[in-house]
Each structure stands twice: as structure tokens, then as C-alpha cells.
C-alpha atoms as a PDB file:
ATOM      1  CA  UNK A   1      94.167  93.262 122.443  1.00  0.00           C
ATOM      2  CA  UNK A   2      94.869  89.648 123.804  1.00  0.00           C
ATOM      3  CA  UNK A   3      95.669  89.639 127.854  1.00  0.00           C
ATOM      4  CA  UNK A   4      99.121  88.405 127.047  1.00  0.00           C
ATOM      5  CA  UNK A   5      99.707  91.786 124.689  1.00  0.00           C
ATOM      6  CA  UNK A   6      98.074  93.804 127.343  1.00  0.00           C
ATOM      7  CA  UNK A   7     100.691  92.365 129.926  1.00  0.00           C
ATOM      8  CA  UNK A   8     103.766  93.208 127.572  1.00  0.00           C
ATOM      9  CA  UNK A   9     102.208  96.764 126.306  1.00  0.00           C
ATOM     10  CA  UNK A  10     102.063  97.344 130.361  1.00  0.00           C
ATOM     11  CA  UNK A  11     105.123  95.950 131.180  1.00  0.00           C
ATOM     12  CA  UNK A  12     107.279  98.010 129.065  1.00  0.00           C
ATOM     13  CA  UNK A  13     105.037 101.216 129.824  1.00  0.00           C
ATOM     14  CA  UNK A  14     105.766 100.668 133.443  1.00  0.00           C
ATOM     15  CA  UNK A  15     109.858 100.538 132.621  1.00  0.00           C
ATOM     16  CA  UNK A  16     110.086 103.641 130.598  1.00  0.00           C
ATOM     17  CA  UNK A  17     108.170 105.756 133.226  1.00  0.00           C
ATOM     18  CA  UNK A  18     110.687 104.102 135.849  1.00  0.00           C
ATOM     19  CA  UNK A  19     113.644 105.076 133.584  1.00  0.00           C
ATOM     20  CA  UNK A  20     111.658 108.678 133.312  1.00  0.00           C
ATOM     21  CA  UNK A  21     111.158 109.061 137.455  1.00  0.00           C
ATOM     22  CA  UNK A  22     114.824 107.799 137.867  1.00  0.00           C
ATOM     23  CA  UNK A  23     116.048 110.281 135.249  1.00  0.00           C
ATOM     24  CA  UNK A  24     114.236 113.133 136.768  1.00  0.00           C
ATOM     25  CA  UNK A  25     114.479 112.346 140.341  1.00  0.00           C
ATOM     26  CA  UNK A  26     117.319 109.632 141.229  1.00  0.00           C
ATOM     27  CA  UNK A  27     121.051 110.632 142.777  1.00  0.00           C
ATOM     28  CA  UNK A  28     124.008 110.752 141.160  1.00  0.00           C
ATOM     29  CA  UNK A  29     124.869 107.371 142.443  1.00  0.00           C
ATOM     30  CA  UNK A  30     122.221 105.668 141.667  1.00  0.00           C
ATOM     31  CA  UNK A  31     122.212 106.552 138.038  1.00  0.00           C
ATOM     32  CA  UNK A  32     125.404 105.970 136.955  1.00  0.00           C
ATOM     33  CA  UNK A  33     124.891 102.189 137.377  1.00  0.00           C
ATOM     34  CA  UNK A  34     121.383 102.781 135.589  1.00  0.00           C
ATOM     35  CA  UNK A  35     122.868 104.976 132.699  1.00  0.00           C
ATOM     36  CA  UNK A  36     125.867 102.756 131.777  1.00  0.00           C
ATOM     37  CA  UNK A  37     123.262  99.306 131.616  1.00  0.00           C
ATOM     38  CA  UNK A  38     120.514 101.810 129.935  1.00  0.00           C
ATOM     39  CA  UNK A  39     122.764 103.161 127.717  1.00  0.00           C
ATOM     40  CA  UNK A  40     123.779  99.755 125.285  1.00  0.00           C
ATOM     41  CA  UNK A  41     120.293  98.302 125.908  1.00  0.00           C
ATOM     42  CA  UNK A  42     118.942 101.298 124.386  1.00  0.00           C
ATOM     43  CA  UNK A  43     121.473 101.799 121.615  1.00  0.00           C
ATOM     44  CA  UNK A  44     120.987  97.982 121.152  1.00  0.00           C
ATOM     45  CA  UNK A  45     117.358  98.616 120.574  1.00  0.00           C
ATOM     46  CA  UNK A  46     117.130 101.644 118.036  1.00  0.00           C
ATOM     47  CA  UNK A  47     120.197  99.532 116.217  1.00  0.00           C
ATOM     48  CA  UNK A  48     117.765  96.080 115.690  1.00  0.00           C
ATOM     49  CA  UNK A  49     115.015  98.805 115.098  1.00  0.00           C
ATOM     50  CA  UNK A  50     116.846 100.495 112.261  1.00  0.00           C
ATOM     51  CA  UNK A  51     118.402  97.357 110.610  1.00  0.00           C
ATOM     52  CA  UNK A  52     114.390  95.552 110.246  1.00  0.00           C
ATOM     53  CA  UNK A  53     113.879  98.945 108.215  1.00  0.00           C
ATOM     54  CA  UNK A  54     116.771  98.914 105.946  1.00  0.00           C
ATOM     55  CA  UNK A  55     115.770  99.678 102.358  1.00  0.00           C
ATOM     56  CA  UNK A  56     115.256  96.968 100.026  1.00  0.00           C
ATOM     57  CA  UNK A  57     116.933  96.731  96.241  1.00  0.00           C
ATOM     58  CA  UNK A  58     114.346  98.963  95.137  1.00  0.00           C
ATOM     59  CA  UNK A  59     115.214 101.455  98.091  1.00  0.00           C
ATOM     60  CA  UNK A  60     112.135 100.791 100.219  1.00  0.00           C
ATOM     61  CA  UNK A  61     111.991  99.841 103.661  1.00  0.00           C
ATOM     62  CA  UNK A  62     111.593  96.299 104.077  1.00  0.00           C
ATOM     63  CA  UNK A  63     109.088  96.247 107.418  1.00  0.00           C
ATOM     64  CA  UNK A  64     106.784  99.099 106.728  1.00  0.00           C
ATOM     65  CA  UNK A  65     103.067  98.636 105.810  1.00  0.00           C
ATOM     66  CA  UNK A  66     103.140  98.580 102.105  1.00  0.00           C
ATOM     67  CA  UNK A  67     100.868 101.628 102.207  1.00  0.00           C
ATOM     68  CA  UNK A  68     104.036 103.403 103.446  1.00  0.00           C
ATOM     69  CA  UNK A  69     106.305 101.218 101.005  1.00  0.00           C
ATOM     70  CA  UNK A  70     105.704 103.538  97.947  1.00  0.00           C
ATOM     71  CA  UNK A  71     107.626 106.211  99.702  1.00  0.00           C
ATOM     72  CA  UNK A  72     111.224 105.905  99.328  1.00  0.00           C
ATOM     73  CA  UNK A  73     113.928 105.434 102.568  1.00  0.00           C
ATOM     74  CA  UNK A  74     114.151 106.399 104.575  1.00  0.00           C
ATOM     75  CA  UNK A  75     111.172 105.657 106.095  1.00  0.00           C
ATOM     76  CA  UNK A  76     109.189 107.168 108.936  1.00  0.00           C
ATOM     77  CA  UNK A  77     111.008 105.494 111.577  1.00  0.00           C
ATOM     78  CA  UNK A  78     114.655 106.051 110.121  1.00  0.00           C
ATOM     79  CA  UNK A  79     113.441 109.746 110.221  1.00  0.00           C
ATOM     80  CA  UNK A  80     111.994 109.735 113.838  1.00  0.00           C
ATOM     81  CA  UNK A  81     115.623 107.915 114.926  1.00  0.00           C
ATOM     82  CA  UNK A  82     117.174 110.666 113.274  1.00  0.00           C
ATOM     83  CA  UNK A  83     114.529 113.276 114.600  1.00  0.00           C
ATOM     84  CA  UNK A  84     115.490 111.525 118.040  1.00  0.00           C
ATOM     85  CA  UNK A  85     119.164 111.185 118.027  1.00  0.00           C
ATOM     86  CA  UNK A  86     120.616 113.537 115.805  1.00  0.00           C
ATOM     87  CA  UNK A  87     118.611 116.665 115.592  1.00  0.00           C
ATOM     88  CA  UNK A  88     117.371 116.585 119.667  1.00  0.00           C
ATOM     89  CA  UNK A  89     113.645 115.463 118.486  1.00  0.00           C
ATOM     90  CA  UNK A  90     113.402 118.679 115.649  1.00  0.00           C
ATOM     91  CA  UNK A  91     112.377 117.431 112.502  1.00  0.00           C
ATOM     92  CA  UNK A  92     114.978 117.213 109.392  1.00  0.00           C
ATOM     93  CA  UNK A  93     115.070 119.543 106.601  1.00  0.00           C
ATOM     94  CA  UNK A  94     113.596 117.921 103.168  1.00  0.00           C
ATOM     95  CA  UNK A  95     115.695 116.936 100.330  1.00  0.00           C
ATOM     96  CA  UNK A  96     119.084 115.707 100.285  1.00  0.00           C
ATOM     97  CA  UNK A  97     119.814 115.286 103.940  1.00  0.00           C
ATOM     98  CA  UNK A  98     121.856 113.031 105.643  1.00  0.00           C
ATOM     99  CA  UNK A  99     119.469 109.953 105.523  1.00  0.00           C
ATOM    100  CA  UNK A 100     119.192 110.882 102.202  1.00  0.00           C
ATOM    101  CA  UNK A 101     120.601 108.508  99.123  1.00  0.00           C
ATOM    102  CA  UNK A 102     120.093 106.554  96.291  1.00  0.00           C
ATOM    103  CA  UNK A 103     119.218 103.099  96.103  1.00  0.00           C
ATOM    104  CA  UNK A 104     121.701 100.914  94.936  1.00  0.00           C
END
């Protein structure tokens, strides 16, 4: 890894372990401010996230490695949002779920 990737990789390692100690061990007062900011930038985040791995025509996602293109959508990281946000970080059943649907 270049210095410069090093220095982002880093920098956003040191944020989420802030957010983490500030979640775990800040006041009331102090995280309200926090949560409220927190709250769209993350939301903001998954959302760009999720729309780069929107299936294509063919219902495959557009940004994964085309190793993982021959599976249909959604793809591993539409899962793990779901996984995530949804279903409190327990995996989905298989078959027709709610990420679950036909290409168009």
C-alpha cells in the first residue's frame, strides 16, 4: 500500500473507533449532537454504497469483481447492508427474500 492509502486506511480507522469510544462511553449530551451529524453521514454513505452496486440489465451488480458478477443481485454487499440494517447483523434466509427479484 502507497503512504497516501496508508494515511486514508488510518484515518478512517481512527474515526470509527472514536465513533465506537463515544458510543460506548460519551454522555447523553455529548451524543446527541454526535448522533444527529452521524446519523445522515452514515445513511448518506451505505445509500452511495448501495446505488454503485445496483444490478445491471442483466441483473448483476455493476461494481463487483466479475468473479462475483456471475452471481445474481443482490450482491454480497446489498446482503451485508441488509444483514446490517434490517436483520441486526443475522444473516437472511435464502430464496425469495426481500432483496430478492427479477431482473428487468
Amino acid at each position: 500500500m502507497k503512504a497516501s492509502e496508508d494515511g486514508l486506511r488510518a484515518a478512517v480507522l481512527q474515526r470509527l473507533a472514536m465513533l465506537d469510544q463515544l458510543a460506548e462511553h460519551g454522555t447523553p449530551e455529548s451524543l446527541l449532537p454526535l448522533a444527529r451529524t452521524e446519523l445522515h453521514r452514515l445513511a448518506d454513505g451505505w445509500r452511495l454504497l448501495l446505488a454503485v452496486h445496483e444490478p445491471d440489465t442483466d441483473g448483476r451488480c455493476r461494481a463487483c469483481p466479475a468473479r462475483l458478477r456471475r452471481r445474481r443481485w443482490p450482491c454480497r454487499l446489498w446482503t451485508m447492508a441488509y444483514d446490517h440494517l434490517i436483520n441486526d447483523g443475522d444473516p437472511p434466509s435464502r430464496g425469495r427474500g426481500p432483496l430478492r427479484r427479477r431482473a428487468r
